[in-house]
C-alpha atoms as a PDB file:
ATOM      1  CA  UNK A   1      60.434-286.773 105.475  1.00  0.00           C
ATOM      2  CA  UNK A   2      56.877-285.566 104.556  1.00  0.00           C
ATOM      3  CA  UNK A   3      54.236-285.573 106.739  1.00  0.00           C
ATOM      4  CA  UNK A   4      51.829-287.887 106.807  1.00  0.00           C
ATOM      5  CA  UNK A   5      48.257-287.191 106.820  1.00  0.00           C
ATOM      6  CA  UNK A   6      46.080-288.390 109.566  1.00  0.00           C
ATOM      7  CA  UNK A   7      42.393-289.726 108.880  1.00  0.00           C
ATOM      8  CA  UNK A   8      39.593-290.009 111.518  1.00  0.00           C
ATOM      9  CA  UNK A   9      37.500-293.106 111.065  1.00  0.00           C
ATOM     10  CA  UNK A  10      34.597-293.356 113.441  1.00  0.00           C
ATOM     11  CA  UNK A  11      36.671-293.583 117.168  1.00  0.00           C
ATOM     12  CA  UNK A  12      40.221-294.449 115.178  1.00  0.00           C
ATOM     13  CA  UNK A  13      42.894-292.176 113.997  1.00  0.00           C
ATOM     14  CA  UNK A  14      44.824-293.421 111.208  1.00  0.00           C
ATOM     15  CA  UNK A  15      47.346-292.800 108.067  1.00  0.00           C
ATOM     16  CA  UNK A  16      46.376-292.208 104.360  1.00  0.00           C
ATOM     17  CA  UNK A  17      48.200-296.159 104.029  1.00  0.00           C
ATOM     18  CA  UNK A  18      46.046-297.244 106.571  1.00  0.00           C
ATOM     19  CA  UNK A  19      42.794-295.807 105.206  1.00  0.00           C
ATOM     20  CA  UNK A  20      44.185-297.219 102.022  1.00  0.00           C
ATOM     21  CA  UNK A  21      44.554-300.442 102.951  1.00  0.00           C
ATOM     22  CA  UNK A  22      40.800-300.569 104.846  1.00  0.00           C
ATOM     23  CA  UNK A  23      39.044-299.298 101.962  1.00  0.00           C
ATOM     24  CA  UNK A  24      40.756-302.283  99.632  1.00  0.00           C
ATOM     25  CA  UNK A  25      39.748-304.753 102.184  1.00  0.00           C
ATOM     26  CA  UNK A  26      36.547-303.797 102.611  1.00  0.00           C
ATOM     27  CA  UNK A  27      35.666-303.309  98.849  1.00  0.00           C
ATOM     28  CA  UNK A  28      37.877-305.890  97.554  1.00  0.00           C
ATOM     29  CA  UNK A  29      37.893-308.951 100.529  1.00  0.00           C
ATOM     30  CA  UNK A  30      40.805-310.998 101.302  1.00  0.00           C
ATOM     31  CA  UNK A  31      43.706-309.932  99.997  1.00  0.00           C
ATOM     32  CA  UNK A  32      47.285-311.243  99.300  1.00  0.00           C
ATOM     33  CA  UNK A  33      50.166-309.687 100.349  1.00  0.00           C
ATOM     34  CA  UNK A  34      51.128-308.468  96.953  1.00  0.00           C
ATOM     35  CA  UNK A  35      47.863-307.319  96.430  1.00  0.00           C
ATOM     36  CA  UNK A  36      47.713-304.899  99.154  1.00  0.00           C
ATOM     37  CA  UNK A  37      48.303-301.232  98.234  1.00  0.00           C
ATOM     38  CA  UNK A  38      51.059-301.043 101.224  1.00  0.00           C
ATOM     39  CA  UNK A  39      52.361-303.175 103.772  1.00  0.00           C
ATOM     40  CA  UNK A  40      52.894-300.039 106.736  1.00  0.00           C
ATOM     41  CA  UNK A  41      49.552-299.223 106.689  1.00  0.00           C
ATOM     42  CA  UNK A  42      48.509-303.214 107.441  1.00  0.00           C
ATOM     43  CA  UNK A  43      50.426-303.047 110.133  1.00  0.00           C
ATOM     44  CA  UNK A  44      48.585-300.010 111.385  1.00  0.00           C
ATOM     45  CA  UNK A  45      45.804-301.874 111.093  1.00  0.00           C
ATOM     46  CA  UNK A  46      46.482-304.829 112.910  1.00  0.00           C
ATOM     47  CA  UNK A  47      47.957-302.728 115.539  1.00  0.00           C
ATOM     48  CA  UNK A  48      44.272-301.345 116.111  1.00  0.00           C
ATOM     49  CA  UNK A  49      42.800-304.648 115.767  1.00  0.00           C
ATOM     50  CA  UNK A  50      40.523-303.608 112.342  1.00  0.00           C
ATOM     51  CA  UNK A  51      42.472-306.394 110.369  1.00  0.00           C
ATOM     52  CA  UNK A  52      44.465-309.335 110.506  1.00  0.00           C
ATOM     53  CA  UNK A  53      46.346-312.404 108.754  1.00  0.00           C
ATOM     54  CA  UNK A  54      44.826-315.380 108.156  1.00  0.00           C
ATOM     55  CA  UNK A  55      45.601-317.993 110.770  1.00  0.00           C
ATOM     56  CA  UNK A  56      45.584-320.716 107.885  1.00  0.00           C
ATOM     57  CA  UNK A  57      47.142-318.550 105.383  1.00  0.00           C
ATOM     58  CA  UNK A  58      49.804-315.650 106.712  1.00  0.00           C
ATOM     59  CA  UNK A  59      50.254-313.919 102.899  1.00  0.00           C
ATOM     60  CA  UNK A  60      46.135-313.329 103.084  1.00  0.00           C
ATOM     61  CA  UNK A  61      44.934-310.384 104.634  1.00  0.00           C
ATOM     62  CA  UNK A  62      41.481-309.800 106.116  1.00  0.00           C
ATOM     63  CA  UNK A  63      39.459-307.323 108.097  1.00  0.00           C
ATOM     64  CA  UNK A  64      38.770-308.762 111.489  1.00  0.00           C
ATOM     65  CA  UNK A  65      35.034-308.840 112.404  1.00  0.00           C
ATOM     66  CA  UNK A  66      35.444-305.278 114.314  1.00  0.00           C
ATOM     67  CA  UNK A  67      37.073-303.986 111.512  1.00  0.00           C
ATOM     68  CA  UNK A  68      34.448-305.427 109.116  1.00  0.00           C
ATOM     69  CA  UNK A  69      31.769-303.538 111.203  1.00  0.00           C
ATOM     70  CA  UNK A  70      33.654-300.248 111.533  1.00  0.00           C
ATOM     71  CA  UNK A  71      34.236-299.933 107.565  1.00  0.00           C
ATOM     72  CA  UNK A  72      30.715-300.683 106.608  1.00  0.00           C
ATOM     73  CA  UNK A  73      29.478-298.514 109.163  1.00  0.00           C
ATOM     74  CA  UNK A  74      32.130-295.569 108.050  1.00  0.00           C
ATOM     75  CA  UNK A  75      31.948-296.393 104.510  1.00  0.00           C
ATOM     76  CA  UNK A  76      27.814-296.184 104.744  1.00  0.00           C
ATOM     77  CA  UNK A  77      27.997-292.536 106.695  1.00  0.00           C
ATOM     78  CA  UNK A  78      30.487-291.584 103.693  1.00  0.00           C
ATOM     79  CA  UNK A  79      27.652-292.339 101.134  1.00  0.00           C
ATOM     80  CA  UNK A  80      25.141-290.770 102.772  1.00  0.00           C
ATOM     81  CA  UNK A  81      27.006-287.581 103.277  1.00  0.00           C
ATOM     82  CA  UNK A  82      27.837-287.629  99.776  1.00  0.00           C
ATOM     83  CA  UNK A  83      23.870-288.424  98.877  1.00  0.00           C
ATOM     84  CA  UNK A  84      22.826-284.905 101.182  1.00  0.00           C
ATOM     85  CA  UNK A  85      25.536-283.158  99.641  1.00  0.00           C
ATOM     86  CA  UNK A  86      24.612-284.001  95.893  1.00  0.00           C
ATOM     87  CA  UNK A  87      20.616-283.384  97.105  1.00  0.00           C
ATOM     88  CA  UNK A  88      21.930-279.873  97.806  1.00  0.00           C
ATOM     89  CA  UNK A  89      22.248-278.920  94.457  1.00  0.00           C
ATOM     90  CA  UNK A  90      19.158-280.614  93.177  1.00  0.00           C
ATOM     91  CA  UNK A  91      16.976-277.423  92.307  1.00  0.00           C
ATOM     92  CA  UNK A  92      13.606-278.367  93.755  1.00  0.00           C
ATOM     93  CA  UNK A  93      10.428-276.055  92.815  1.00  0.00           C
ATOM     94  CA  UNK A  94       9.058-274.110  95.952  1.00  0.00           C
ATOM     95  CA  UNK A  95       5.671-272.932  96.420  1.00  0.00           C
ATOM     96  CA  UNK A  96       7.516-269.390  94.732  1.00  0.00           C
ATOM     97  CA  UNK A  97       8.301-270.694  91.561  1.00  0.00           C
ATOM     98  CA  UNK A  98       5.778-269.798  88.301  1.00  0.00           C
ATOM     99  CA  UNK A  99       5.416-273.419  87.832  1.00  0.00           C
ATOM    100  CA  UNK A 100       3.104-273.655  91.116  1.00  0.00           C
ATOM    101  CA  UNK A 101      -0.182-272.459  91.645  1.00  0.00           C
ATOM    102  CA  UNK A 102      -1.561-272.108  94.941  1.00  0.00           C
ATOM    103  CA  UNK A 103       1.161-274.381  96.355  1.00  0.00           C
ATOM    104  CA  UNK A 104       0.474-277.075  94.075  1.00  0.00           C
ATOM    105  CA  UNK A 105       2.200-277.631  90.672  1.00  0.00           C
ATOM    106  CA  UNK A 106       1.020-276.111  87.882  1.00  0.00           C
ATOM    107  CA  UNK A 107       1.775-279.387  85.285  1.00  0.00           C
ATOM    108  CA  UNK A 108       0.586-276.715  81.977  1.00  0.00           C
ATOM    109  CA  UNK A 109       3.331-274.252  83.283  1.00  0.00           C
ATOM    110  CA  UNK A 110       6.333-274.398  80.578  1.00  0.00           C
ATOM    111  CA  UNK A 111       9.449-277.026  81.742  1.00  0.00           C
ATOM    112  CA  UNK A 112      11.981-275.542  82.639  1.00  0.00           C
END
């Protein structure tokens, strides 16, 4: 049996299913039964209290309201990380570069 990989979402610990499953909910909404990508890791889910079924529906599947919090607060930190990390490679002109004069740019120099 192959081992499973184990995520760390804010304060939980949970499978690549589970983190599956969260990230459809939380982009996605509601969803059936047959809609979700995996039925073990909605159980794992429910087990931590992040999701549930629908008391008036039990094939719909929904985020409870901690779980609704947690993924938009995970899934916000995620895009932000990956918004520092793409800055990082933005080359920005320092006060070193030809194109500035006297630490101010120099808008005649040539563009780059």
């Amino acid at each position: 049996m192959p081992e499973k990989n184990v995520n760390q979402i804010r304060a939980y610990t949970m499978s690549d299913d589970a983190l599956a499953v969260f990230t459809a909910l939380y982009n996605k909404g509601p969803l059936s039964n047959a809609d979700l990508p995996n039925k073990p890791g909605m159980r794992e889910l429910i087990s931590l209290n992040l999701a549930k079924k629908d008391p008036k529906d039990e094939e719909r599947n929904l985020l409870t309201k901690l779980g609704s919090h947690e993924a938009a607060v995970y899934f916000t930190e995620q895009a932000v990380r990956k918004q520092q990390e793409e800055s990082k490679t933005v080359d920005v002109p320092t006060a070193e570069d030809e194109s500035f004069e006297d630490g101010e740019p120099n808008h005649e120099a040539e563009p780059a």
